[in-house]
Protein backbone atom coordinates (compact mmCIF):
# COMPACT_ATOMS: atom_id res chain seq x y z
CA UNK A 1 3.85 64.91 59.07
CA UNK A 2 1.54 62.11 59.34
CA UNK A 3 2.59 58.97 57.97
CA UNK A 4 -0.33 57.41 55.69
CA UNK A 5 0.20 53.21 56.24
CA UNK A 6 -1.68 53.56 52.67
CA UNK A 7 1.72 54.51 50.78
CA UNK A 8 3.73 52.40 52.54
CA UNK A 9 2.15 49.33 51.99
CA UNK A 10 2.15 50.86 48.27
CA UNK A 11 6.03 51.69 47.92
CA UNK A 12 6.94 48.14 49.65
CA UNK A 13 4.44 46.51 46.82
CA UNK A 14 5.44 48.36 44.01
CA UNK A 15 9.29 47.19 44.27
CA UNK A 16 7.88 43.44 44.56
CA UNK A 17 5.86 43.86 41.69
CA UNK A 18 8.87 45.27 39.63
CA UNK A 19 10.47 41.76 41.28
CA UNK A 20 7.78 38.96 40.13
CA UNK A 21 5.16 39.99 37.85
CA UNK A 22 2.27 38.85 39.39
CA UNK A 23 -0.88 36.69 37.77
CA UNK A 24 -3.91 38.88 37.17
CA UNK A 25 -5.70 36.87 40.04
CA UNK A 26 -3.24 38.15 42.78
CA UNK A 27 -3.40 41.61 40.61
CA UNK A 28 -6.90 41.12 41.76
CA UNK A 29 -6.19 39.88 45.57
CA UNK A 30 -4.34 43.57 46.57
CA UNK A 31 -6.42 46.04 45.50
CA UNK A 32 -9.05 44.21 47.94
CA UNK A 33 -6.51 44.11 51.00
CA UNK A 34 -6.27 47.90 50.00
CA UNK A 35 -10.09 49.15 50.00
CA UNK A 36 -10.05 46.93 53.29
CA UNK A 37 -7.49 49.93 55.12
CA UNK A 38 -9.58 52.77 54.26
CA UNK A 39 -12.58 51.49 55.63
CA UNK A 40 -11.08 50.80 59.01
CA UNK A 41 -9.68 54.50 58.42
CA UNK A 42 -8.09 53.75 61.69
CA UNK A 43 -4.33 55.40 61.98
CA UNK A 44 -2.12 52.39 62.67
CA UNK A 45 1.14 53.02 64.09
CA UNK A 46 4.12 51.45 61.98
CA UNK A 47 4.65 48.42 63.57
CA UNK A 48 1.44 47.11 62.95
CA UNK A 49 2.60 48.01 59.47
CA UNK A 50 5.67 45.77 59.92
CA UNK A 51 3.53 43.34 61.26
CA UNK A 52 1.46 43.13 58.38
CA UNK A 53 2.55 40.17 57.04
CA UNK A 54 -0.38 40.06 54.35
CA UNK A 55 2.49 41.73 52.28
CA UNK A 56 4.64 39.11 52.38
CA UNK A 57 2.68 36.36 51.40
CA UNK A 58 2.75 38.51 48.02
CA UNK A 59 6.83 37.76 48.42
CA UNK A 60 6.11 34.35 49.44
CA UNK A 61 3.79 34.06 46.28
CA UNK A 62 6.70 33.38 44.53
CA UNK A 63 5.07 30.59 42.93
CA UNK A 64 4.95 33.01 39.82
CA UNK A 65 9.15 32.75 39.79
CA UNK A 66 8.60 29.60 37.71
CA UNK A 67 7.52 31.81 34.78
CA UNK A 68 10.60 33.80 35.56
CA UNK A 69 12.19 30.35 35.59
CA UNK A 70 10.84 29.23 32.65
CA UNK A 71 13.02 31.65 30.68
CA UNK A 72 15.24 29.22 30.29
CA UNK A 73 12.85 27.45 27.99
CA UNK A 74 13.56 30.05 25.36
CA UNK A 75 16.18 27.97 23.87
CA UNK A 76 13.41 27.77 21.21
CA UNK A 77 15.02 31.55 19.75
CA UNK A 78 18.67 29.86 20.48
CA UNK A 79 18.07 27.84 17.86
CA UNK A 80 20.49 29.03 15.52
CA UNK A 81 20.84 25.63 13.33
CA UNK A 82 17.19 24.92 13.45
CA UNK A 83 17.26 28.68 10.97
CA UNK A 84 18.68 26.84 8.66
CA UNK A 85 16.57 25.26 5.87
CA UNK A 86 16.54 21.37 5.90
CA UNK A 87 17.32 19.29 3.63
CA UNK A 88 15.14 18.57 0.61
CA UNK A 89 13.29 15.89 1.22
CA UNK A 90 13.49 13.13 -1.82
CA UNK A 91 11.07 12.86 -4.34
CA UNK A 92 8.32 10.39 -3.31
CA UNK A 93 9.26 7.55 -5.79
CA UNK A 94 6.64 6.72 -8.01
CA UNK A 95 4.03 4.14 -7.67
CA UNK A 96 5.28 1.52 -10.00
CA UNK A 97 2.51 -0.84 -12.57
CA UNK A 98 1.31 -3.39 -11.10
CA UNK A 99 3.32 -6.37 -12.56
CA UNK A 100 0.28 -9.12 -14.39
CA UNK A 101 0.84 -12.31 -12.79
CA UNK A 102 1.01 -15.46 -14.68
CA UNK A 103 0.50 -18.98 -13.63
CA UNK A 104 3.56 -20.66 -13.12
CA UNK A 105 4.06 -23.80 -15.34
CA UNK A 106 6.52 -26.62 -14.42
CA UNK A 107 9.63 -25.81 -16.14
CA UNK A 108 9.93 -28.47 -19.38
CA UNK A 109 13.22 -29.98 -20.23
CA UNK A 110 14.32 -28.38 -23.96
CA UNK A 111 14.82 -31.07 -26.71
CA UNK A 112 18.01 -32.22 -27.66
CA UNK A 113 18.61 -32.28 -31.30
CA UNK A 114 19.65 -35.53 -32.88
CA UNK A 115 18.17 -37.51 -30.39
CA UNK A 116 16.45 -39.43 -32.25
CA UNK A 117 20.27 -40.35 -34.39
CA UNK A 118 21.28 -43.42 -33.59
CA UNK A 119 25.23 -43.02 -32.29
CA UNK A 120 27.61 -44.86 -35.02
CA UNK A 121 29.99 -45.62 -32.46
CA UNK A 122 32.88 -48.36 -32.90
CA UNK A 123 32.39 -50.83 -30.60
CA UNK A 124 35.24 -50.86 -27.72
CA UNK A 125 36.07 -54.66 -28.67
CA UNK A 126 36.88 -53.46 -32.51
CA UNK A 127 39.48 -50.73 -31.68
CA UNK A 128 41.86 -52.92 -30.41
CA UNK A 129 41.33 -55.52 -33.76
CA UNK A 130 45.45 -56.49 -35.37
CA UNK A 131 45.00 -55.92 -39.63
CA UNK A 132 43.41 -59.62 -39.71
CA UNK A 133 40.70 -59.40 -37.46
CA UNK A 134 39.57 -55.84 -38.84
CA UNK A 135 40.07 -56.96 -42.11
CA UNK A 136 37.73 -59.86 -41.79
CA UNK A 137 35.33 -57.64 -40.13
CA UNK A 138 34.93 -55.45 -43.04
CA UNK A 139 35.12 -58.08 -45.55
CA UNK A 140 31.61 -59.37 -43.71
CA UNK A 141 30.40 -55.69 -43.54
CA UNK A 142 30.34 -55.44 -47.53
CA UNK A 143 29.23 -59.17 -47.75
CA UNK A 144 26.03 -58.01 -45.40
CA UNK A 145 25.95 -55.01 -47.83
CA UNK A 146 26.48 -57.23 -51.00
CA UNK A 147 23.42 -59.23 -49.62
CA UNK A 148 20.97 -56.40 -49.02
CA UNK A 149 21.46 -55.05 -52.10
CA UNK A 150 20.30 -58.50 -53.83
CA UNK A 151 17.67 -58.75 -51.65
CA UNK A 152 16.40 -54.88 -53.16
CA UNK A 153 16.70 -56.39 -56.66
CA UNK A 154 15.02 -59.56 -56.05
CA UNK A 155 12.53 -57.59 -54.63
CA UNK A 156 12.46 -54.52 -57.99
CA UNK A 157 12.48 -58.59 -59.99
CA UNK A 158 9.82 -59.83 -58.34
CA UNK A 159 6.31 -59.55 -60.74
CA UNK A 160 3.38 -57.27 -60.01
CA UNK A 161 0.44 -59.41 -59.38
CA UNK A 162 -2.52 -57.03 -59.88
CA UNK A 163 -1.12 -56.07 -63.34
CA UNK A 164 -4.18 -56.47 -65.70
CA UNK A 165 -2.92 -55.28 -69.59
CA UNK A 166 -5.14 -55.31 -72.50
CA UNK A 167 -3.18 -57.47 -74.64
CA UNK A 168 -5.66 -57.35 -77.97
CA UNK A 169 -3.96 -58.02 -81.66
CA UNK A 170 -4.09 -54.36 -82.51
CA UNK A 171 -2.93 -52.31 -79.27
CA UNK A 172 0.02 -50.22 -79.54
CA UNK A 173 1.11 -48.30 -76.23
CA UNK A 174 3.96 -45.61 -77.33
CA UNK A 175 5.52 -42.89 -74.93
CA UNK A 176 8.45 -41.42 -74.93
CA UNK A 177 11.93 -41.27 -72.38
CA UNK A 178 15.11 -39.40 -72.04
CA UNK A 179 17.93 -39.59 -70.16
CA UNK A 180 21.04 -36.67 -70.52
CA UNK A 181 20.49 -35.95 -74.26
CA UNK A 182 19.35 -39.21 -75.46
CA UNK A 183 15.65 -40.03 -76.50
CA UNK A 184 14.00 -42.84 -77.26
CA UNK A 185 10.23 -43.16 -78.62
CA UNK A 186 9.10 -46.57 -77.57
CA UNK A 187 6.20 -48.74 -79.05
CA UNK A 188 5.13 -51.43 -77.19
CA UNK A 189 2.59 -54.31 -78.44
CA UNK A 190 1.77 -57.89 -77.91
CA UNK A 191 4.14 -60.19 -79.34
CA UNK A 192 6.81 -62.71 -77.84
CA UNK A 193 9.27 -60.03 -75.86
CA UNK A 194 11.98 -59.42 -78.92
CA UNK A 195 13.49 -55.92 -78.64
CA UNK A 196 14.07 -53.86 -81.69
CA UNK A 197 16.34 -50.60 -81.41
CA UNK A 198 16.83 -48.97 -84.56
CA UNK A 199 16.17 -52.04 -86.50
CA UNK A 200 18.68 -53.77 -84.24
CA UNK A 201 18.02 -56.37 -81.54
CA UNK A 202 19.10 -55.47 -77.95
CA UNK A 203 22.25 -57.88 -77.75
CA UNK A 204 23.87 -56.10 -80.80
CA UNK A 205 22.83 -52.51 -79.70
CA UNK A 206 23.59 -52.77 -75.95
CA UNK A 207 26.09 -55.30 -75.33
CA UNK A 208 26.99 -54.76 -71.56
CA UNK A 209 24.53 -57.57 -69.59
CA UNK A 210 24.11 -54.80 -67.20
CA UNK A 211 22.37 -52.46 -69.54
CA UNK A 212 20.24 -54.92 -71.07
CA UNK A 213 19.27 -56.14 -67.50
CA UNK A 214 18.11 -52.43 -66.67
CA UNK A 215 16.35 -52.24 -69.98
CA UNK A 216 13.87 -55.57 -69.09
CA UNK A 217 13.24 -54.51 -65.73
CA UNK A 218 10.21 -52.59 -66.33
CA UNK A 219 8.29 -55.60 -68.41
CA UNK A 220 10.16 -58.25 -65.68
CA UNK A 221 8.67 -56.06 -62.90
CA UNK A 222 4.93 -56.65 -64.56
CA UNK A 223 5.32 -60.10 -65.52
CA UNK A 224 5.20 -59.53 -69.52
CA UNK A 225 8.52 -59.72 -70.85
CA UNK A 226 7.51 -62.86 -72.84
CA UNK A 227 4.18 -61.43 -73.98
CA UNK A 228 5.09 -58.18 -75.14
CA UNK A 229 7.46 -56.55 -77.91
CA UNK A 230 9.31 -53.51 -77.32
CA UNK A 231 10.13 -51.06 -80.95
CA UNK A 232 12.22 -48.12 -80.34
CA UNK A 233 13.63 -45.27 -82.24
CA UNK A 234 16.85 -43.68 -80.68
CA UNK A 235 18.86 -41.19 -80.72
CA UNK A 236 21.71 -38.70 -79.22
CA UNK A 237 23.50 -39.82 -76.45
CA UNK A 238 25.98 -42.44 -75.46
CA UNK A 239 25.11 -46.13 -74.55
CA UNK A 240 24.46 -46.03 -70.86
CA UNK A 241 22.50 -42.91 -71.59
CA UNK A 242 20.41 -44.39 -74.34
CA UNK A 243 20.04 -47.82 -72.02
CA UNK A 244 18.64 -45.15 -69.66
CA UNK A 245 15.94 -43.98 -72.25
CA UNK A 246 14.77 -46.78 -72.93
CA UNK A 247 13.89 -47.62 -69.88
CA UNK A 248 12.13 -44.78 -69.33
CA UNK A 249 10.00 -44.83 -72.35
CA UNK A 250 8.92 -48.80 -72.09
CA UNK A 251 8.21 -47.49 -68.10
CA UNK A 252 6.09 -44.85 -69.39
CA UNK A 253 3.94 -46.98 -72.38
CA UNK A 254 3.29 -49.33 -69.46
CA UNK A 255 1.81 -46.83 -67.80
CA UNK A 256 -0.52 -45.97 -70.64
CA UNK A 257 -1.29 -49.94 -71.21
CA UNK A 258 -2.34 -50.37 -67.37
CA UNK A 259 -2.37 -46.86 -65.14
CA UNK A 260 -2.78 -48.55 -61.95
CA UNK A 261 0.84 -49.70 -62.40
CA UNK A 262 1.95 -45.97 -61.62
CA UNK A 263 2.65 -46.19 -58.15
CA UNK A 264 4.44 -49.66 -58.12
CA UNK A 265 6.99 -48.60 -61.04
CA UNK A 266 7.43 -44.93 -58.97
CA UNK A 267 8.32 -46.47 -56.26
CA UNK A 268 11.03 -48.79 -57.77
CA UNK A 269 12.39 -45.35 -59.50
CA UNK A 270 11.28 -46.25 -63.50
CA UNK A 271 9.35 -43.28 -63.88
CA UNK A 272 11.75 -40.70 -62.50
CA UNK A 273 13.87 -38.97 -64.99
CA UNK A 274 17.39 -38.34 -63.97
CA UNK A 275 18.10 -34.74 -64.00
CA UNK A 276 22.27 -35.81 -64.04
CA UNK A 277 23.67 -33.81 -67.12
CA UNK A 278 27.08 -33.12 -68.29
CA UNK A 279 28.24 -29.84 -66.74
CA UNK A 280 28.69 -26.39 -69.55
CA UNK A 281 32.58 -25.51 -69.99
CA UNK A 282 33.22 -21.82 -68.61
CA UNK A 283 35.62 -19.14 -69.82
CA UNK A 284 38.62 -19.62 -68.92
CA UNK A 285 38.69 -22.69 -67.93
CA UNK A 286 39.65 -26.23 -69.68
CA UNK A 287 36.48 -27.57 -68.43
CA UNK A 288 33.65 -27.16 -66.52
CA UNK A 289 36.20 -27.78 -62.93
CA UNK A 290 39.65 -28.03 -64.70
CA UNK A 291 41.86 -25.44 -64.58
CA UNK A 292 44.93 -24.28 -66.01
CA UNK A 293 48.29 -24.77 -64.17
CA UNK A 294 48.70 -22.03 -61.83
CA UNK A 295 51.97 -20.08 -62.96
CA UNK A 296 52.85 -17.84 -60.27
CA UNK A 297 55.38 -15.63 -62.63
């Protein structure tokens, strides 16, 4: 039998090819070394065979083992945990509003109530007074206060100058006052500053100097109490609240003799009626406070 160099070089390729898988461009390269042989067409004997090495630079090609190689980099299928699903991935958060900037102001100190109050503080040299010294100390206190107060009433005393009164023969300026229940209905005229009260004069009605010196303030404060007369009617009441009529009403003619004497007597208090009443008795009670003994059995 005649040995064809064709199928040998074929059965010692085939087995490499089952080695290494070849690229397609050495694919290519052997079917060229193989049309080569048939052309020569020249029987070889078998050593040349051996001695064609052109085979084994197809072993030597093993440059392709790297793909072989490469296997390893299927670690990408032995990926058992990277199966699993990962973790849900938080909600994006939200954009939040735009916060409006405002101008910053310097911070102001808050007010302290009662500063305005003067402190009423005792002085550190008064606490440690003996019974004389802080006696004395108050007895000055109410003389200061005794002083004032005299002061106020020389002041209420003292006559308005602008006061301008028609004082004709025939002029008669009547009004009327109350205090608590008593009410007076005053007349006054021209005349030489008597008081009549019920056909009485004012010593014999009112004989406390205090109430007759509250009834001749309001002609004292205008500077007529010798030029004018002063008639009254009265009735209800007690004395001081009668006295306190009376006032009221001569206050209140003066104001019809001379209105621009309004604001002068309202500031001195002769035009303001005092609302101060005696309080109703309620049931059960003795009076309008007093109550029974408590009995607790």
């Amino acid at each position: 039998m005649t040995e064809h160099p064709e199928d040998e070089v074929r059965e010692e390729t085939e087995p490499e090819e089952a080695a290494a898988p070849e690229t397609p461009a050495e694919v290519a390269e052997e079917p060229a070394e193989v049309t080569e042989e048939p052309a020569a067409e020249e029987p070889s004997p078998p050593e040349p065979v051996a001695e064609e090495a052109p085979a084994e630079p197809v072993a030597e090609e093993a440059p392709a083992e790297p793909v072989a190689e490469e296997a390893p980099a299927e670690p990408v299928a032995e990926e058992p945990p990277a199966a699993q699903e990962p973790p849900a991935e938080p909600p994006a958060p939200t954009p939040e509003p735009e916060e409006e900037e405002f101008e910053e102001r310097p911070r102001e100190k808050p007010e302290i109530p009662g500063l305005e109050l003067e402190p009423d503080l005792m002085p550190d040299a008064d606490q440690y007074l003996d019974a004389e010294a802080q006696a004395a100390a108050e007895a000055e206190a109410e003389a200061a206060a005794a002083r004032a107060r005299a002061e106020a009433e020389d002041e209420q005393a003292r006559p308005i100058a602008h006061a301008a009164i028609d004082l004709a023969a025939g002029a008669r300026y009547t009004a009327t006052g109350k205090r608590k229940t008593a009410v007076a209905r005053v007349i006054v005229k021209p005349g030489t500053g008597t008081y009549s009260i019920n056909g009485k004069p004012l010593e014999a009605m009112f004989p406390r100097e205090t109430l007759q010196r509250m009834i001749r303030q309001p002609l004292e404060t205008v500077g007529y109490e010798s030029r004018m007369d002063v008639v009254a009617r009265m009735h209800g009441g007690g004395v001081s609240s009668q006295a306190g009529a009376l006032r009221h009403g001569i206050s209140r003619a003066l104001i019809e003799a001379d209105p621009n004497l309004r604001g002068e007597l309202k500031r001195r208090g002769f035009l303001t009626r005092d609302p101060r009443v005696k309080e109703r008795k309620k049931a059960g009670l003795k009076k309008a406070r007093k109550r029974p003994q408590f009995s607790k059995r």
